[in-house]
N, C-alpha and C. Protein backbone atom coordinates (compact mmCIF):
# COMPACT_ATOMS: atom_id res chain seq x y z
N UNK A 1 -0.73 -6.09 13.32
CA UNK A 1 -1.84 -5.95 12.40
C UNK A 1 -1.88 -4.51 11.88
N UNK A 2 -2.16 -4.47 10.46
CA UNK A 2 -2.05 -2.88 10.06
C UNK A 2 -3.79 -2.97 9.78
N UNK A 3 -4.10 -2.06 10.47
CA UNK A 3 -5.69 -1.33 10.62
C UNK A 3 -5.94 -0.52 9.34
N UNK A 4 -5.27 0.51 8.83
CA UNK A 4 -5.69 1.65 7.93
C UNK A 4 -4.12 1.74 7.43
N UNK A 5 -4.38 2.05 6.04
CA UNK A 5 -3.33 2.90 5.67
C UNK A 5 -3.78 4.25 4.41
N UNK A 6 -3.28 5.08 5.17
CA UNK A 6 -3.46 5.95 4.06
C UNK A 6 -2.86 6.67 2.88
N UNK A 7 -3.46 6.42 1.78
CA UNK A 7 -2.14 7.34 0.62
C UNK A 7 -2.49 8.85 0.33
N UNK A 8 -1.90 9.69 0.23
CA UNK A 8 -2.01 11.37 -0.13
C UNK A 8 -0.55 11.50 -1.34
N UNK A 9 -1.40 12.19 -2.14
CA UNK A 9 -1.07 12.30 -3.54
C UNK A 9 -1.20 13.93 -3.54
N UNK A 10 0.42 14.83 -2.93
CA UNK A 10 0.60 16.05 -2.68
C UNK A 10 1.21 16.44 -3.91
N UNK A 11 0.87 15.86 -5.23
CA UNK A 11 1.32 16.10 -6.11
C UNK A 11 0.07 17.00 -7.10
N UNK A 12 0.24 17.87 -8.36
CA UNK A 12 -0.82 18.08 -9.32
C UNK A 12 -1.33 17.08 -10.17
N UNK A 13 -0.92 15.75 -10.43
CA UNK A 13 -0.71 14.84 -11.27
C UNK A 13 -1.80 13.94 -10.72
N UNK A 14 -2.83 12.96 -11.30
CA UNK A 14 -3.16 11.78 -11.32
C UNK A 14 -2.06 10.69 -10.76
N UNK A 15 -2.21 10.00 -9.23
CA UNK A 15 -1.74 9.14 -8.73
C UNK A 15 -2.15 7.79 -9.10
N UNK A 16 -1.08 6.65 -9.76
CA UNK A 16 -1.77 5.01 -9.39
C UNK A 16 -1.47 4.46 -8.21
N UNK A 17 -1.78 4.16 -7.57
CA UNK A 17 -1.08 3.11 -6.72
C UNK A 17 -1.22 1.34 -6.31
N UNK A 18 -0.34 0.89 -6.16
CA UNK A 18 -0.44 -0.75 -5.58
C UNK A 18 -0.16 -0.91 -3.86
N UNK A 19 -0.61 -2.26 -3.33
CA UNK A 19 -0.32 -2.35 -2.50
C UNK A 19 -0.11 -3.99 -2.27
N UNK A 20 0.74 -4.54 -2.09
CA UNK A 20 0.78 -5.55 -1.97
C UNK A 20 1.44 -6.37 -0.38
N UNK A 21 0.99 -7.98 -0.55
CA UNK A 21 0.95 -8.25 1.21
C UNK A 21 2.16 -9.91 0.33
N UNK A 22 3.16 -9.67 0.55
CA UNK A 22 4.21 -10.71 0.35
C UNK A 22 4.48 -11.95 1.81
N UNK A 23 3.49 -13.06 1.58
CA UNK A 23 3.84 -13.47 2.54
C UNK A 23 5.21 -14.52 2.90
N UNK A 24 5.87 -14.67 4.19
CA UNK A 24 7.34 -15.11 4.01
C UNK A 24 7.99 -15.59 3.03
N UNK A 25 8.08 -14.60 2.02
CA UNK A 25 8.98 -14.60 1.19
C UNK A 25 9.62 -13.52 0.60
N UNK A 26 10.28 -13.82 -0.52
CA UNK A 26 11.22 -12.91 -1.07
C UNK A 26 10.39 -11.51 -1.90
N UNK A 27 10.32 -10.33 -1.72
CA UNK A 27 9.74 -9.71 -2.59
C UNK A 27 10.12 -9.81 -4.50
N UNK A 28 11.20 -10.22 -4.54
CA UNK A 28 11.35 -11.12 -6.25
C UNK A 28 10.35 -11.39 -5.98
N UNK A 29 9.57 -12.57 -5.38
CA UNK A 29 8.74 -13.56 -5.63
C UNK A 29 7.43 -12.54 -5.86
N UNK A 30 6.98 -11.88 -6.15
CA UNK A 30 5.95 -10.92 -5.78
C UNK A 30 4.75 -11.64 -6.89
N UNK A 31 3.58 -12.03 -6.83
CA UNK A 31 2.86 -13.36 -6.99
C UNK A 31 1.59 -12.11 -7.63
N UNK A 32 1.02 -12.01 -8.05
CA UNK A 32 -0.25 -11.55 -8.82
C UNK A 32 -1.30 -11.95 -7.54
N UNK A 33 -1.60 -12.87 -6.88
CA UNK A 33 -2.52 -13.29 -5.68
C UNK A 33 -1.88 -11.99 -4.46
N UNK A 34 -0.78 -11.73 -4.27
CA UNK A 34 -0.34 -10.73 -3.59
C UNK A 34 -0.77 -9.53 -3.61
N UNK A 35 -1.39 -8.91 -4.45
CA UNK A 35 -2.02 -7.86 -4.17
C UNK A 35 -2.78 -7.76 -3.77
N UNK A 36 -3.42 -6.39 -2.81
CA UNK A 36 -4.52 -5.71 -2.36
C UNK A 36 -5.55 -4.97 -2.92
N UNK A 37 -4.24 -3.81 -3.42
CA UNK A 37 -4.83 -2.94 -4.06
C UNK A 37 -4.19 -2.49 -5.52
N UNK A 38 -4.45 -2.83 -6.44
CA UNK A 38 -4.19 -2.53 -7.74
C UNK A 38 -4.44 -1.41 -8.78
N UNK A 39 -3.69 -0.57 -8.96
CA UNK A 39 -4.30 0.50 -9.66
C UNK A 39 -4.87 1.07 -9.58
N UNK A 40 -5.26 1.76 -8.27
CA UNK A 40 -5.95 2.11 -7.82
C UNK A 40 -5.58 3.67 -8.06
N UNK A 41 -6.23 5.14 -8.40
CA UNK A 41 -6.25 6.32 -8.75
C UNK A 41 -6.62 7.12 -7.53
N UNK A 42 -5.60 8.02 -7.03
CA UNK A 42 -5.58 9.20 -6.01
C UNK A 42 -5.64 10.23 -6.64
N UNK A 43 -6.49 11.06 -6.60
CA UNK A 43 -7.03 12.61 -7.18
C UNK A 43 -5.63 13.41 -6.90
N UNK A 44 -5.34 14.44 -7.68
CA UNK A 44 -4.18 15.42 -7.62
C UNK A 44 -4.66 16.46 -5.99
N UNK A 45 -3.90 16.19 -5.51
CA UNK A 45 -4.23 16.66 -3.77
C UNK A 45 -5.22 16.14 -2.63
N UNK A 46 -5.23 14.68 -3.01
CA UNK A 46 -5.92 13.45 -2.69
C UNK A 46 -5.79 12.81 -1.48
N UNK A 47 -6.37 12.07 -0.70
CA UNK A 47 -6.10 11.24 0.31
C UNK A 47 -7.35 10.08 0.05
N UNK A 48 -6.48 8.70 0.00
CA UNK A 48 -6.91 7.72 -0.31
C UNK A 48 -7.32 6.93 1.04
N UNK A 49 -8.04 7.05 2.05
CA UNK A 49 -8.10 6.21 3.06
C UNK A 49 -8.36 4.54 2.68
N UNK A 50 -7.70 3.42 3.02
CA UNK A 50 -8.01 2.64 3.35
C UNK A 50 -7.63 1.71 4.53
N UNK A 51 -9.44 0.89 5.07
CA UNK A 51 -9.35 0.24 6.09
C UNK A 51 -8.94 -1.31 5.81
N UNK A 52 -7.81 -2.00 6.19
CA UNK A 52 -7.24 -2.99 5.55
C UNK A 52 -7.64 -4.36 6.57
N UNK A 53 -7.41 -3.90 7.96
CA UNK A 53 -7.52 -5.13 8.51
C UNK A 53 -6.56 -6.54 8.50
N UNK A 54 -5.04 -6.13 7.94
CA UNK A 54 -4.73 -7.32 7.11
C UNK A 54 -3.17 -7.77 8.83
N UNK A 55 -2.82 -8.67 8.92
CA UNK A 55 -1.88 -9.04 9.90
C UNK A 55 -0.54 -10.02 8.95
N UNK A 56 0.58 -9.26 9.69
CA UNK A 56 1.25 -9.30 8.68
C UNK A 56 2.39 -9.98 9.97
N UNK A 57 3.32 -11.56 9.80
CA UNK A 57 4.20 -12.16 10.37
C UNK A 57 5.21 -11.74 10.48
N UNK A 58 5.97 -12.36 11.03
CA UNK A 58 7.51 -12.09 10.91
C UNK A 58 8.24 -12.34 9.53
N UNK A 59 8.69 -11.75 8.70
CA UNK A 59 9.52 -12.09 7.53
C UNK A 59 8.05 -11.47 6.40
N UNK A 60 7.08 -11.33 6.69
CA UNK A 60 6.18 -10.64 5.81
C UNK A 60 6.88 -9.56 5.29
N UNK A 61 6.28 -8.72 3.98
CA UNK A 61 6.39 -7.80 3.51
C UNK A 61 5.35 -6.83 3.41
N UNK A 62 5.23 -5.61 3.01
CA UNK A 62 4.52 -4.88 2.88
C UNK A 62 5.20 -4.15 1.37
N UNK A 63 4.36 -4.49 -0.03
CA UNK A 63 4.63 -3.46 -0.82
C UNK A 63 4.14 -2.55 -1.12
N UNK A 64 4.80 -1.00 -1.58
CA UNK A 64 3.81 0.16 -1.75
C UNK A 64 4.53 0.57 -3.19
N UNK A 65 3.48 0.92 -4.30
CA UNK A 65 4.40 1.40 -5.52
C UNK A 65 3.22 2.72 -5.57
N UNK A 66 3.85 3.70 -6.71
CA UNK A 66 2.70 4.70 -7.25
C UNK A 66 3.61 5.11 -8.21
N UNK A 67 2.98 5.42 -9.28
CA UNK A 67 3.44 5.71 -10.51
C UNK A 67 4.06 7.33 -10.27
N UNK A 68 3.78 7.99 -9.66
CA UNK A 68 4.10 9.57 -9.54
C UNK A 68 5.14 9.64 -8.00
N UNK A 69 6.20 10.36 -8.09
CA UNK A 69 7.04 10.56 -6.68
C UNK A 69 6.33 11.35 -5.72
N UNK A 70 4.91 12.24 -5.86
CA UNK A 70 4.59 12.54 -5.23
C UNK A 70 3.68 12.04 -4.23
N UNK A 71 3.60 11.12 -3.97
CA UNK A 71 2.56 10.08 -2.98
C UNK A 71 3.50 9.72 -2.04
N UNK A 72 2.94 9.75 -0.78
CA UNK A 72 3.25 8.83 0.55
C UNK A 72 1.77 7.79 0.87
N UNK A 73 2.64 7.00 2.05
CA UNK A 73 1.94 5.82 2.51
C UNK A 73 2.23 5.99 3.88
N UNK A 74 0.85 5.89 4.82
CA UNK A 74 0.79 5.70 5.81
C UNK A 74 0.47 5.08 6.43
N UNK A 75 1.13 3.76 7.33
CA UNK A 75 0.15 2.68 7.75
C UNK A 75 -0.02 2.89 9.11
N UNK A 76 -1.05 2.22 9.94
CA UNK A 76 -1.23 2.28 10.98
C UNK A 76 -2.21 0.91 11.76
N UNK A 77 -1.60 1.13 13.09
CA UNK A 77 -1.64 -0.67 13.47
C UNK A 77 -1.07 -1.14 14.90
N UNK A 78 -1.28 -2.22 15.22
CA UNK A 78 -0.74 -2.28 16.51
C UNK A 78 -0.17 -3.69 16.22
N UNK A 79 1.13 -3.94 17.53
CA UNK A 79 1.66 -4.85 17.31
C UNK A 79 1.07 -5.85 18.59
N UNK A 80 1.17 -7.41 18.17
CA UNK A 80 0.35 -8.18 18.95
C UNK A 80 1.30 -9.16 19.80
């Protein structure tokens, strides 16, 4: 289960970011119902906390995009 993940946007630039939850399947398949978080905007030296709560199977995916190279993703979680 991933509890929190957080994004930081160590860049000067306006961050977007997505997050999407692909369930056993192919990320091709990546479905509009699959997202979490959409477009979502990280301030230039930003940290985006979010609490997700979401549990993710075997063969699940986890997608992370952001329009700028300067963003990371941090998830955090325990395995069950």
């Amino acid at each position: 289960m991933i509890s929190t993940i957080n994004v930081c946007n160590f860049g000067s630039d306006l961050a977007v970011v997505r997050i999407a939850h692909v369930t056993d399947g192919s990320i091709a398949e990546l479905a509009d119902t699959d997202w979490v978080v959409y477009d979502m905007m990280v301030a230039p030296n930003g940290i985006l906390p979010l609490t997700i709560g979401m549990t993710l199977d075997q063969g699940d995916s986890l997608v992370i995009y952001s329009d700028i190279a300067s963003t990371t993703f941090i998830a955090w979680g325990a395995e069950e």
